[in-house]
Protein backbone atom coordinates (compact mmCIF):
# COMPACT_ATOMS: atom_id res chain seq x y z
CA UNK A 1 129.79 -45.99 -140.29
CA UNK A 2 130.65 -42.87 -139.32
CA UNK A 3 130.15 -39.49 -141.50
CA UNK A 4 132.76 -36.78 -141.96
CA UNK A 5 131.25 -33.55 -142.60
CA UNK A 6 134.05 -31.77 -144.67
CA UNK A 7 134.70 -28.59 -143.82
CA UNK A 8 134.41 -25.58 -146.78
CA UNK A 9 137.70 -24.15 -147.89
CA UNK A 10 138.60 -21.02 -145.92
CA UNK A 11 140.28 -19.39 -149.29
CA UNK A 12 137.11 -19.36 -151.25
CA UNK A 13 135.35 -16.64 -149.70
CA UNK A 14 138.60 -15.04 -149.27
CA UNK A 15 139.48 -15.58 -152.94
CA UNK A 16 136.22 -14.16 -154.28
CA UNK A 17 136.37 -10.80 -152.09
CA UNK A 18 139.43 -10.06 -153.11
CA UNK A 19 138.90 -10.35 -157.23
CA UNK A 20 135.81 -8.70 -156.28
CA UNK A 21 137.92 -5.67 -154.46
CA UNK A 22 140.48 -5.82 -157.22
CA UNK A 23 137.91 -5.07 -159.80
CA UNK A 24 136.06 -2.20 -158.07
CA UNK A 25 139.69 -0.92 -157.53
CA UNK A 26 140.68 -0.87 -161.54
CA UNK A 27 136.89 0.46 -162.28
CA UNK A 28 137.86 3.23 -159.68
CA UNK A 29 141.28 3.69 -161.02
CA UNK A 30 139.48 3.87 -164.68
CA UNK A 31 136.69 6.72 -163.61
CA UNK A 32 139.34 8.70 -162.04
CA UNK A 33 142.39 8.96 -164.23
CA UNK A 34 141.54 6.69 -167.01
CA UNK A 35 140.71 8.02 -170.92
CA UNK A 36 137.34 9.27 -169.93
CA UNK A 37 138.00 10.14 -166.36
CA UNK A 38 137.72 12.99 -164.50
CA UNK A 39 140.97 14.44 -165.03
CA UNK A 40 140.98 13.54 -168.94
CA UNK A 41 137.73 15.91 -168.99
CA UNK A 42 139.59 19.11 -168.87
CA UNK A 43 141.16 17.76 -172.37
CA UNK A 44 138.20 16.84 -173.41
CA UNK A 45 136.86 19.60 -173.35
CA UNK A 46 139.59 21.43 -174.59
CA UNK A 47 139.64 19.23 -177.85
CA UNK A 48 135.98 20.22 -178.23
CA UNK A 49 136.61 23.94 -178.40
CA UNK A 50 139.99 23.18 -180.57
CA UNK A 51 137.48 21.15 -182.80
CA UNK A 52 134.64 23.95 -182.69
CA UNK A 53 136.59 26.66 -183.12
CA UNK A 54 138.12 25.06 -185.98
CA UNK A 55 134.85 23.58 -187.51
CA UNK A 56 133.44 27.22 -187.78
CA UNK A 57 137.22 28.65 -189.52
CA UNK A 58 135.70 25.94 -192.04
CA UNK A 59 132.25 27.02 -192.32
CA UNK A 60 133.43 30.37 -192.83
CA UNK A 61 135.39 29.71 -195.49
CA UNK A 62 132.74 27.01 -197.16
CA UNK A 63 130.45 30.16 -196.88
CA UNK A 64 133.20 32.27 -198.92
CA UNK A 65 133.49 29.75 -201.31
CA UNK A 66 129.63 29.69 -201.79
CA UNK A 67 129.49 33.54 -201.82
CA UNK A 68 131.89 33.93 -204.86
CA UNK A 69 129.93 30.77 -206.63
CA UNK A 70 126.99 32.70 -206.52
CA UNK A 71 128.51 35.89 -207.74
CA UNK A 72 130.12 34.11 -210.49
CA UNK A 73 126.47 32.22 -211.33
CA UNK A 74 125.75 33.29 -215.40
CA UNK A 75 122.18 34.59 -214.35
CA UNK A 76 123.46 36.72 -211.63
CA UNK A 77 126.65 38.46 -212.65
CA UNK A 78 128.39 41.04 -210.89
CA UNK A 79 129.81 43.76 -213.10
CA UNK A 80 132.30 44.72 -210.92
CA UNK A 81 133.70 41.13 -210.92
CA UNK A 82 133.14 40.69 -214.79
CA UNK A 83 135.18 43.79 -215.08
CA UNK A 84 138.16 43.22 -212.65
CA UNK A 85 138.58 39.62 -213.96
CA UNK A 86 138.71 40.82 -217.33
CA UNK A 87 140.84 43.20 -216.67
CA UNK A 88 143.38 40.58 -215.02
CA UNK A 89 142.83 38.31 -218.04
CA UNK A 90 143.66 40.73 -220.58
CA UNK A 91 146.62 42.49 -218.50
CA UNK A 92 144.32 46.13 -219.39
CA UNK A 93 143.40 49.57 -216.91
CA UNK A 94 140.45 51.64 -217.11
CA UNK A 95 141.44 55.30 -217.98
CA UNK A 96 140.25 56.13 -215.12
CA UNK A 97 142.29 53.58 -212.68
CA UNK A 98 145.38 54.15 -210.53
CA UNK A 99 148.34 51.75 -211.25
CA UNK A 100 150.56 50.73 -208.46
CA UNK A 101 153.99 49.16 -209.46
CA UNK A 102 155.52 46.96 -207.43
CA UNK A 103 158.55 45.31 -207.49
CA UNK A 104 158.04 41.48 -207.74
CA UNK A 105 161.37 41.10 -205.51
CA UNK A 106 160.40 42.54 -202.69
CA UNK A 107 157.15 43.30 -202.67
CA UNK A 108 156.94 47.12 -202.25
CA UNK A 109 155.66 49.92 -204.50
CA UNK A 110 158.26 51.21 -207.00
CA UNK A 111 158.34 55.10 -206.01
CA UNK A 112 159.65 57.69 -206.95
CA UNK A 113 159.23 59.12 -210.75
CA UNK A 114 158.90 56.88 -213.60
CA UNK A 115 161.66 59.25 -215.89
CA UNK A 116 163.96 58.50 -213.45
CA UNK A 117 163.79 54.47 -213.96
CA UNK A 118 165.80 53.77 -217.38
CA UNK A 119 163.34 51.92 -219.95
CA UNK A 120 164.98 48.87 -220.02
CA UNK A 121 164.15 48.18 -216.04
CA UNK A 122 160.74 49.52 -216.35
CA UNK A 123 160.29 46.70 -219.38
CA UNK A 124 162.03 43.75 -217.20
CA UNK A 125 159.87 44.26 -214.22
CA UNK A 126 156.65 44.29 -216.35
CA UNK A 127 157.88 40.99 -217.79
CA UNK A 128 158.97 39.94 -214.42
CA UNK A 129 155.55 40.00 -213.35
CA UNK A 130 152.80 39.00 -215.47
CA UNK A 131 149.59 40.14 -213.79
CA UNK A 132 150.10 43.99 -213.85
């Protein structure tokens, strides 16, 4: 009886090499442009300093807050502070102090002499704005 040796598939090999060439080509695609490839890295990086720069704007201002917690602590007062808040709680000068008056409107220091302003607009921008 006679054998037949059967002859291996010439696609095989053929088949394999190529997935095999197809994959090194997407994981060299991937390291070169991909999210974390080389030309994402300038970004990268950039969102790092964006994120930096940002995280210490934060810590600077966490370190404010903490400041003017520790001025206000009951142990440690500040007199200055105790005396300017009450001050701006009360709606009261020192003798002593120099009073600006500014127009609520625009902003801008009233000028000029106060005999000049009639009473009545003197009164409705102190009511206007509360905190003088």
């Amino acid at each position: 009886m006679p054998t037949r040796l059967k002859r291996p598939p010439f696609w095989r090999p053929l088949a394999l090499s190529g997935m095999l060439l197809a994959f090194q080509a997407y994981l060299g695609f991937s390291a070169i442009s991909g999210q974390f490839g080389i030309e994402s890295r300038e970004q990268i990086h950039a969102d790092i300093q964006v994120l930096k720069d940002r995280s210490a704007s934060l810590q600077a201002e966490i370190d404010a807050f903490k400041h003017r917690a520790t001025l206000m602590n009951p142990r440690h007062l500040d007199p200055d502070i105790v005396t300017e808040r009450a001050r701006a709680l009360l709606n009261m000068a020192h003798a002593n102090d120099t009073l600006v008056m500014v127009d609520p409107v625009s902003g801008k220091p009233i000028s000029g002499k106060f005999q000049e302003l009639i009473d009545s607009e003197l009164i409705s921008i102190i009511q206007a704005d509360s905190t003088l």
